[in-house]
Protein backbone atom coordinates (compact mmCIF):
# COMPACT_ATOMS: atom_id res chain seq x y z
CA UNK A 1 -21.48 33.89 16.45
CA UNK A 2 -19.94 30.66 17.70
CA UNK A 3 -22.81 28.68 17.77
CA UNK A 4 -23.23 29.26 14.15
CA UNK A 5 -19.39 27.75 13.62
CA UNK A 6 -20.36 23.91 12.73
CA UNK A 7 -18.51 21.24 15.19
CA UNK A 8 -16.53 18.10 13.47
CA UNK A 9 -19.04 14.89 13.56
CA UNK A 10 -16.15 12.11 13.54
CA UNK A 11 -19.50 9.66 12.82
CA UNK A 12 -19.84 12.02 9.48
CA UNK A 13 -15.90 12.63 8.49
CA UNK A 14 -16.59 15.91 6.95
CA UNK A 15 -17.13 19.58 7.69
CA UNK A 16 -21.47 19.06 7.15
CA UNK A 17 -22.29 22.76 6.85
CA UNK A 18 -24.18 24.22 3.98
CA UNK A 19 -22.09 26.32 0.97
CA UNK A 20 -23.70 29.15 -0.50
CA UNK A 21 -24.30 28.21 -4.31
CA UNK A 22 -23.40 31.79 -5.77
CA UNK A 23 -20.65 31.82 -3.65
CA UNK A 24 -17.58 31.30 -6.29
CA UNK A 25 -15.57 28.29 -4.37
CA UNK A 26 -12.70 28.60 -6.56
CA UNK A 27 -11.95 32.65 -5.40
CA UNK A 28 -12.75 32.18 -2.02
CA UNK A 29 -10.29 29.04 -1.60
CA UNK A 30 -7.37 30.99 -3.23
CA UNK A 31 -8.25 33.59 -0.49
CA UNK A 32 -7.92 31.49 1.93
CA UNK A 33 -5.22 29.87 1.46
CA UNK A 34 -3.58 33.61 0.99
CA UNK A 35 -4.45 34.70 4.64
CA UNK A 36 -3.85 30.74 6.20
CA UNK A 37 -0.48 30.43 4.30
CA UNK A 38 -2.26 27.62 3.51
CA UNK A 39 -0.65 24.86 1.07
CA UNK A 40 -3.10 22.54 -0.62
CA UNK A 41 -1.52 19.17 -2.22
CA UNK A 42 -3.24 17.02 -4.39
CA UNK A 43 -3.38 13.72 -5.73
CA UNK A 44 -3.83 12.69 -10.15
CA UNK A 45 -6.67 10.88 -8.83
CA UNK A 46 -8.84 13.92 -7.50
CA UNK A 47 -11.80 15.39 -9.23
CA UNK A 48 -10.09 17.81 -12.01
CA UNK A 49 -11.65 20.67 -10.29
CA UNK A 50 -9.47 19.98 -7.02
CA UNK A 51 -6.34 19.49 -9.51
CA UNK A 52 -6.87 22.77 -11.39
CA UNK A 53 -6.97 24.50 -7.82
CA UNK A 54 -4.15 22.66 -6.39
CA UNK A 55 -0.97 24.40 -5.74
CA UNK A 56 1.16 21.07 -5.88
CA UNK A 57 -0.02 17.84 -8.07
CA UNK A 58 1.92 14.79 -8.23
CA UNK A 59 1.67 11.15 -7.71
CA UNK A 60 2.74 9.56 -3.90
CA UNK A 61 6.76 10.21 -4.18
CA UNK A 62 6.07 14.04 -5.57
CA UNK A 63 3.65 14.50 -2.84
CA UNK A 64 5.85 12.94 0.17
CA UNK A 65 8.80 15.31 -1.05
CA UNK A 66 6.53 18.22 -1.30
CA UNK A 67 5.12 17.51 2.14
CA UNK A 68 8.14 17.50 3.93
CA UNK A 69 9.87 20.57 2.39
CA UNK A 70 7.03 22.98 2.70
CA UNK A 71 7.04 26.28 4.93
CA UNK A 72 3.37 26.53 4.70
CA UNK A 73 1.66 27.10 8.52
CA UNK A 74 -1.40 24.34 6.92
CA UNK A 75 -1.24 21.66 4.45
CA UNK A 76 -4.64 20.58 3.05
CA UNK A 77 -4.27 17.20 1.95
CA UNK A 78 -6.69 16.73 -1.45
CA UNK A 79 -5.83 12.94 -0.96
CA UNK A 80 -7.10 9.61 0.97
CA UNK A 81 -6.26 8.88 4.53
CA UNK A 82 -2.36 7.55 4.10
CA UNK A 83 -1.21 10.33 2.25
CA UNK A 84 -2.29 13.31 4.90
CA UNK A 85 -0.58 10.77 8.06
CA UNK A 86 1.88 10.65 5.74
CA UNK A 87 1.99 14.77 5.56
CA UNK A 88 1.92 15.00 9.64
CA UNK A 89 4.37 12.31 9.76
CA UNK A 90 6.72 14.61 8.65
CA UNK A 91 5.53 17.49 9.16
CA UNK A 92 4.42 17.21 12.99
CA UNK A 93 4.49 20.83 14.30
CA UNK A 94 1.97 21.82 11.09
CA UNK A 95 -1.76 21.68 11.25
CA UNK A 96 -2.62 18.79 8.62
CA UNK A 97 -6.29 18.61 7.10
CA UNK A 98 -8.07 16.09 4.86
CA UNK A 99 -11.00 17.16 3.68
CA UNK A 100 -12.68 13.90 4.07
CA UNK A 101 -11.84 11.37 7.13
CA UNK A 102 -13.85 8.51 5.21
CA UNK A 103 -11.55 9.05 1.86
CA UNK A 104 -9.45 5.90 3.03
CA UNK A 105 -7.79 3.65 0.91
CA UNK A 106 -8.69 0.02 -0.33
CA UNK A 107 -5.39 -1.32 -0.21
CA UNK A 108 -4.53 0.22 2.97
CA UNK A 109 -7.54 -1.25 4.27
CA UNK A 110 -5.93 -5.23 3.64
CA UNK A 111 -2.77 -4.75 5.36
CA UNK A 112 -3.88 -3.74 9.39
CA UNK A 113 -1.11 -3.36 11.42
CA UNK A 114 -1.69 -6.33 14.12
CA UNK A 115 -2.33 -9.12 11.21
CA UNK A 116 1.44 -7.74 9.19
CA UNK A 117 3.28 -7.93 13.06
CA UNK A 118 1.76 -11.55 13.08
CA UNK A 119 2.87 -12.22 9.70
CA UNK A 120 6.01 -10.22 10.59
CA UNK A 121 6.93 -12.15 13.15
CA UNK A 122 6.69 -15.79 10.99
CA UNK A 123 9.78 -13.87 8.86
CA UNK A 124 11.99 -12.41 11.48
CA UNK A 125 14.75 -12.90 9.23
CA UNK A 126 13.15 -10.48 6.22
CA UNK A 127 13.57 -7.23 6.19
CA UNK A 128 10.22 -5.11 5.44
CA UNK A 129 9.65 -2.70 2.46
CA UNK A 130 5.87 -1.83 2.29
CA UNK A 131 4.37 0.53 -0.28
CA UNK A 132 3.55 3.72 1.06
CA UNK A 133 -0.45 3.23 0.21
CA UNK A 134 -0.13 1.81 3.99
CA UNK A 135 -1.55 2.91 7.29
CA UNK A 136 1.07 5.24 10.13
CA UNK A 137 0.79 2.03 11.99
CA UNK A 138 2.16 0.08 9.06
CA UNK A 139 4.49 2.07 8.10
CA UNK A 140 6.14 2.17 11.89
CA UNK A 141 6.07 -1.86 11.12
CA UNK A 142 8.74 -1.36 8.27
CA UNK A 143 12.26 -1.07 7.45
CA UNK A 144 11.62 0.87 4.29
CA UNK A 145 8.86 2.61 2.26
CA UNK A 146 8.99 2.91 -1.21
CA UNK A 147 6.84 4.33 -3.99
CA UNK A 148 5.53 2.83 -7.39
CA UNK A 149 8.21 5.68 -8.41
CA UNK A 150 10.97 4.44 -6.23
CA UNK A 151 10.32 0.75 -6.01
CA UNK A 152 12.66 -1.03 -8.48
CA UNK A 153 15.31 1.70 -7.27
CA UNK A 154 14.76 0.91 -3.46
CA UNK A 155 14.60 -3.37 -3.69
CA UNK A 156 17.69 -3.34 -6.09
CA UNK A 157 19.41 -1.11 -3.66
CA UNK A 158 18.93 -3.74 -0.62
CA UNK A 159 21.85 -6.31 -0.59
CA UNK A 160 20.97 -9.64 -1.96
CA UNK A 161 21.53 -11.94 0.94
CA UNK A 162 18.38 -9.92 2.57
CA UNK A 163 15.48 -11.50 2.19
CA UNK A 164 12.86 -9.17 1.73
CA UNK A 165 9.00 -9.17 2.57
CA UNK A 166 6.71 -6.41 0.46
CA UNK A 167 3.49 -5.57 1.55
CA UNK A 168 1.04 -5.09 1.10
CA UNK A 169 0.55 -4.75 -2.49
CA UNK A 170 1.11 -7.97 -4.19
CA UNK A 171 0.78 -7.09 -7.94
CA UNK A 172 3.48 -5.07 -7.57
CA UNK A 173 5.52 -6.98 -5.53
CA UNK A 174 4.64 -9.52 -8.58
CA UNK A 175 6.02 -6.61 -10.56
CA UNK A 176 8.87 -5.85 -8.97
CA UNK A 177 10.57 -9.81 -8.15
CA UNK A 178 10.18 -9.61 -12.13
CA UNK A 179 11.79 -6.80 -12.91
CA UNK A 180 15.04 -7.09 -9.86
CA UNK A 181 14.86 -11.01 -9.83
CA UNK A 182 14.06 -10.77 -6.20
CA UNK A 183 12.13 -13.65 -4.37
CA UNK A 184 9.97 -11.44 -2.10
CA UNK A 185 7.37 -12.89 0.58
CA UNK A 186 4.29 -10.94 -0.57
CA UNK A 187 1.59 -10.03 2.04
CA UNK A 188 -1.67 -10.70 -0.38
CA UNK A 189 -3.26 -6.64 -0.50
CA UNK A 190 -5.08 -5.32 -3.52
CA UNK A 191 -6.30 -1.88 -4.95
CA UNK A 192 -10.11 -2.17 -5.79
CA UNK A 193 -9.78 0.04 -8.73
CA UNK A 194 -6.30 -1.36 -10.17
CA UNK A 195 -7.55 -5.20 -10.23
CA UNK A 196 -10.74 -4.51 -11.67
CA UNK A 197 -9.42 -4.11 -15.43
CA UNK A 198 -10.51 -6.55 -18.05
CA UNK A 199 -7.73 -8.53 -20.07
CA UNK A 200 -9.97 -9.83 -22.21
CA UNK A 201 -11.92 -5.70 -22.60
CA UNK A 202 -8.37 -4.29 -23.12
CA UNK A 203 -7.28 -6.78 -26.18
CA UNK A 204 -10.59 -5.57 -27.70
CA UNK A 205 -10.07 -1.94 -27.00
CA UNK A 206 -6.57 -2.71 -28.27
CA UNK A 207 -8.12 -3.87 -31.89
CA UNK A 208 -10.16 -0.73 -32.25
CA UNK A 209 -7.53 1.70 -31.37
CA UNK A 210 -3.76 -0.22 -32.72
CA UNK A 211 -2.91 3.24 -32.72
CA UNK A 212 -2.58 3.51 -29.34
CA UNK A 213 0.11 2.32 -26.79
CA UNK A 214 -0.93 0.88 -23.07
CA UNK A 215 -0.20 2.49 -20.08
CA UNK A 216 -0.42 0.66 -16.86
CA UNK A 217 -0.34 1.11 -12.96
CA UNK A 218 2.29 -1.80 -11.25
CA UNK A 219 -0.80 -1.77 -8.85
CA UNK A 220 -2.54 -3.94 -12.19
CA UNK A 221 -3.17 -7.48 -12.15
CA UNK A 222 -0.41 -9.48 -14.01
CA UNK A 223 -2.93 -10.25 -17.16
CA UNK A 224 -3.37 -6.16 -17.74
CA UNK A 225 0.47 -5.41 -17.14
CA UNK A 226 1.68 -8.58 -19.73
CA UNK A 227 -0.15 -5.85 -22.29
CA UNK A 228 1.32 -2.89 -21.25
CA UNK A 229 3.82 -0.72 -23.29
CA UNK A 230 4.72 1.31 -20.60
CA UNK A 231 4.29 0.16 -16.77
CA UNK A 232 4.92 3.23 -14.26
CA UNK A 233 4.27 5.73 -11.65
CA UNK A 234 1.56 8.37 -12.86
CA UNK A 235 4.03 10.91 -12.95
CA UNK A 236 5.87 8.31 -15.32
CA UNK A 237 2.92 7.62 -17.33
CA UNK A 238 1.84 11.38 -17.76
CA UNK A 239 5.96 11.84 -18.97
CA UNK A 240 5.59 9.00 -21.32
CA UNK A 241 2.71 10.32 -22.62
CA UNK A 242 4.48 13.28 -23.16
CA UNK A 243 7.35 12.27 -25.00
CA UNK A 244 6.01 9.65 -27.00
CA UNK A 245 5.66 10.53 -30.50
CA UNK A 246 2.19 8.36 -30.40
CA UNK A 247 -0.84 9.83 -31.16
CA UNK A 248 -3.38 7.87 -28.52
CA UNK A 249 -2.89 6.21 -25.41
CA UNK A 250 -5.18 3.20 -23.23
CA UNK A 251 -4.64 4.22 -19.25
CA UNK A 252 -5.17 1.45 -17.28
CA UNK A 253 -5.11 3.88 -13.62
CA UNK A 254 -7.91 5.67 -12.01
CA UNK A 255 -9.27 7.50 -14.86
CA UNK A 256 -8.64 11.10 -12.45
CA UNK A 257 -4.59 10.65 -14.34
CA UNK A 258 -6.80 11.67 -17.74
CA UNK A 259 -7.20 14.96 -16.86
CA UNK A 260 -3.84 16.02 -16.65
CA UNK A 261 -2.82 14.21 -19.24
CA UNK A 262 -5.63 16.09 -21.52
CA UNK A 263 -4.33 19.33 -20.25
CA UNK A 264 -0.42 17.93 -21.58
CA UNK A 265 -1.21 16.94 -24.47
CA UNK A 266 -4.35 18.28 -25.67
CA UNK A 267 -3.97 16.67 -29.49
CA UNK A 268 -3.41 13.27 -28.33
CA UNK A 269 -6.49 10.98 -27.54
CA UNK A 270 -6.58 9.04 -23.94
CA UNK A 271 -8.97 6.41 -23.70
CA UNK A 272 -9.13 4.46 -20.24
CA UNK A 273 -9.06 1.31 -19.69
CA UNK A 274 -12.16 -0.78 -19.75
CA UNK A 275 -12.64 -2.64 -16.15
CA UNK A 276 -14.42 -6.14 -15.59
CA UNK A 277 -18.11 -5.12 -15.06
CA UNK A 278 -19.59 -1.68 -16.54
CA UNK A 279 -19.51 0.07 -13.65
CA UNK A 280 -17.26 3.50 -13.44
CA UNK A 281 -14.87 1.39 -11.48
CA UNK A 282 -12.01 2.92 -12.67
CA UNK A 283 -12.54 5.83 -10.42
CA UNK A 284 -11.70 5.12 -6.60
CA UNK A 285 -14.87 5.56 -4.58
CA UNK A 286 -12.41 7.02 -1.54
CA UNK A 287 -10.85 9.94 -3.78
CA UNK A 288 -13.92 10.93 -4.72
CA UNK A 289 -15.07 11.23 -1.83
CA UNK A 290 -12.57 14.98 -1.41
CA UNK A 291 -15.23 17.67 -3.35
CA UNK A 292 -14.52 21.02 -4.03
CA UNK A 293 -17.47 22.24 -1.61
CA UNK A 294 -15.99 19.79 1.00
CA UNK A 295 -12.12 21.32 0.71
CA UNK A 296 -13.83 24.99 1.16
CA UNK A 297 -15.21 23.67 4.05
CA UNK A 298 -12.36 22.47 5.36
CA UNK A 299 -10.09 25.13 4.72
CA UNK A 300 -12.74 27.74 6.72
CA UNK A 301 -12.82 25.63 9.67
CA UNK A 302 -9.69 23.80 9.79
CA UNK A 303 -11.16 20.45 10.12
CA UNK A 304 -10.99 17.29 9.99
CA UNK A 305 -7.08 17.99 11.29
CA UNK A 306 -5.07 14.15 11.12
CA UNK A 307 -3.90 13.20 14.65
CA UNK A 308 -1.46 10.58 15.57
CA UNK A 309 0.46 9.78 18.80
CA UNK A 310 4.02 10.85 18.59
CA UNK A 311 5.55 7.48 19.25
CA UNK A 312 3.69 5.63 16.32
CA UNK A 313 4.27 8.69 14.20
CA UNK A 314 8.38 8.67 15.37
CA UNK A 315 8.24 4.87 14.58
CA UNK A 316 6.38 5.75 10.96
CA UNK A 317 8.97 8.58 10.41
CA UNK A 318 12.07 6.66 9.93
CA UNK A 319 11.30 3.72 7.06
CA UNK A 320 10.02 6.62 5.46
CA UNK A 321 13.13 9.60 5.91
CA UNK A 322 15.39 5.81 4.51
CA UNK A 323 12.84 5.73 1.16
CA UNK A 324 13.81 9.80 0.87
CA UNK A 325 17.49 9.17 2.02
CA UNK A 326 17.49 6.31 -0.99
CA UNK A 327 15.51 7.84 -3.60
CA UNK A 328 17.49 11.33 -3.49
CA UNK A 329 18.33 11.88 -7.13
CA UNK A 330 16.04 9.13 -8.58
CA UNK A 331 13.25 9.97 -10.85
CA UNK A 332 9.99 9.39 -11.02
């Protein structure tokens, strides 16, 4: 019997084992999770599939406060890389899973941990507030993590005589000195999906829908937000959306925030917004990567488990127990 139990390949990511095509995925995960006390978080961004299953669904601040008040025995993170350390950061006696080791993270990928100490180090004078779509070894570089949720709330809370660097995500950073009036040192990190969308595409869209307001990421280049209606979190985008007495909506996110809003408000229309090129490139290639057949998998092994030395994770822990400490009682 054990040599039919399929061994982790870290050169794949993934649980490779065949799935039974009759077998209903959707049962058999809800069983699982049953006998596991399993708890399965997931991102807007997944497939709506891995939503509709999830037992938690929230945007990065939701799923951070979820993660650390859970009594489940596993967490399955539906999610990319930064979000399950960030799970086993503060969760470290609990089994943590990701159903894909290769769902990483764009921006995460521009700020690596050596090339921020350099950059650290030319500003020993700033104190350092990096968005949490950052790797464990980032996040033990900071003072402070923040949110798209928590972000105004966090640098407006910092006295003013502090100078401040933000990495790595320089459209909001961009975002954010607008809204506080701080002068922030930005490290220069993008999201591949966020600074894809056309300007020039959404004032067209705009034309043939003036119905509709625009909803925007702070994650979008400066050109999409100076359209925007409403700039926010997803969670504050999907309550917007909610509240407004507007009949359609343009969502410029990873189109994965549609579905949920769809399921909100089922009379309203929600068209995304149009990126550069005609690719899909409003979905991120690295969510996508989670797939319902994948997150069985991984739930009936218990693999790919996250892993981190308990210094770096110690180090990661506290800029990110300050963003909780700061953000108690602030909205998303």
């Amino acid at each position: 019997m054990m040599a039919d139990i399929p061994v982790l390949d870290e050169t794949v990511g993934f649980i490779d084992a065949p799935v039974d095509p009759l077998l209903n995925l959707f049962e058999e995960i809800e069983r699982m999770k049953r006998e596991k006390n399993a708890v399965l978080l997931a991102h807007y961004y997944q497939e709506p599939d891995i939503q509709d299953i999830a037992d938690y669904i929230g945007d990065s601040l939701g799923l951070a406060r979820q993660a650390a008040a859970t009594d489940a025995d596993l967490i399955v993170f539906a999610g990319v890389h930064f979000m399950a350390e960030t799970a086993k950061i503060l969760n470290p006696e609990r089994k943590v899973l990701l159903p894909d080791l290769n769902a990483g993270c764009s921006l995460a990928d521009s700020c690596p941990a050596p090339e921020l100490a350099a950059f650290k180090e030319r500003h020993p004078d700033h104190l350092v507030v990096s968005y949490i779509n950052c790797t464990v070894g980032v996040k033990a570089l900071s003072d402070i993590i923040c949110t798209s949720s928590n972000a105004a709330h966090i640098v407006s809370s910092i006295p003013k005589e502090k100078p401040i660097l933000f990495a790595p995500d320089r459209n909001l950073g961009r975002h954010l000195a607008n809204e506080t009036g701080r002068d922030m040192v930005l490290w220069e990190g993008t999201c591949i999906v966020h600074e894809t969308f056309s300007e020039r595409k959404l004032l067209r869209l705009k034309a043939r829908h003036p119905e509709a307001l625009v909803l925007a990421h702070p994650e979008c280049e400066e050109a999409v937000l100076r359209h925007a209606d409403h700039i926010g979190s997803t969670t504050s985008m999907l309550r917007f959306a909610r509240e407004s007495a507007r009949p359609a909506f343009i969502v410029a996110t990873e189109e994965g925030i549609l579905h949920q809003m769809r399921k909100d408000c089922p009379d309203k229309t929600f068209v995304p917004a149009p990126p550069e090129s005609g690719c899909s490139c409003s979905r991120c290639p690295h969510m996508r990567l989670n797939t319902i057949e994948k997150l069985y998998l991984c739930l009936r092994f218990e693999e790919p488990e996250i892993h981190m030395e308990e210094t770096l994770r110690r180090a990661a822990l506290r800029p990110i127990e300050r963003m909780l400490e700061m953000s108690e009682g602030v909205g998303t």
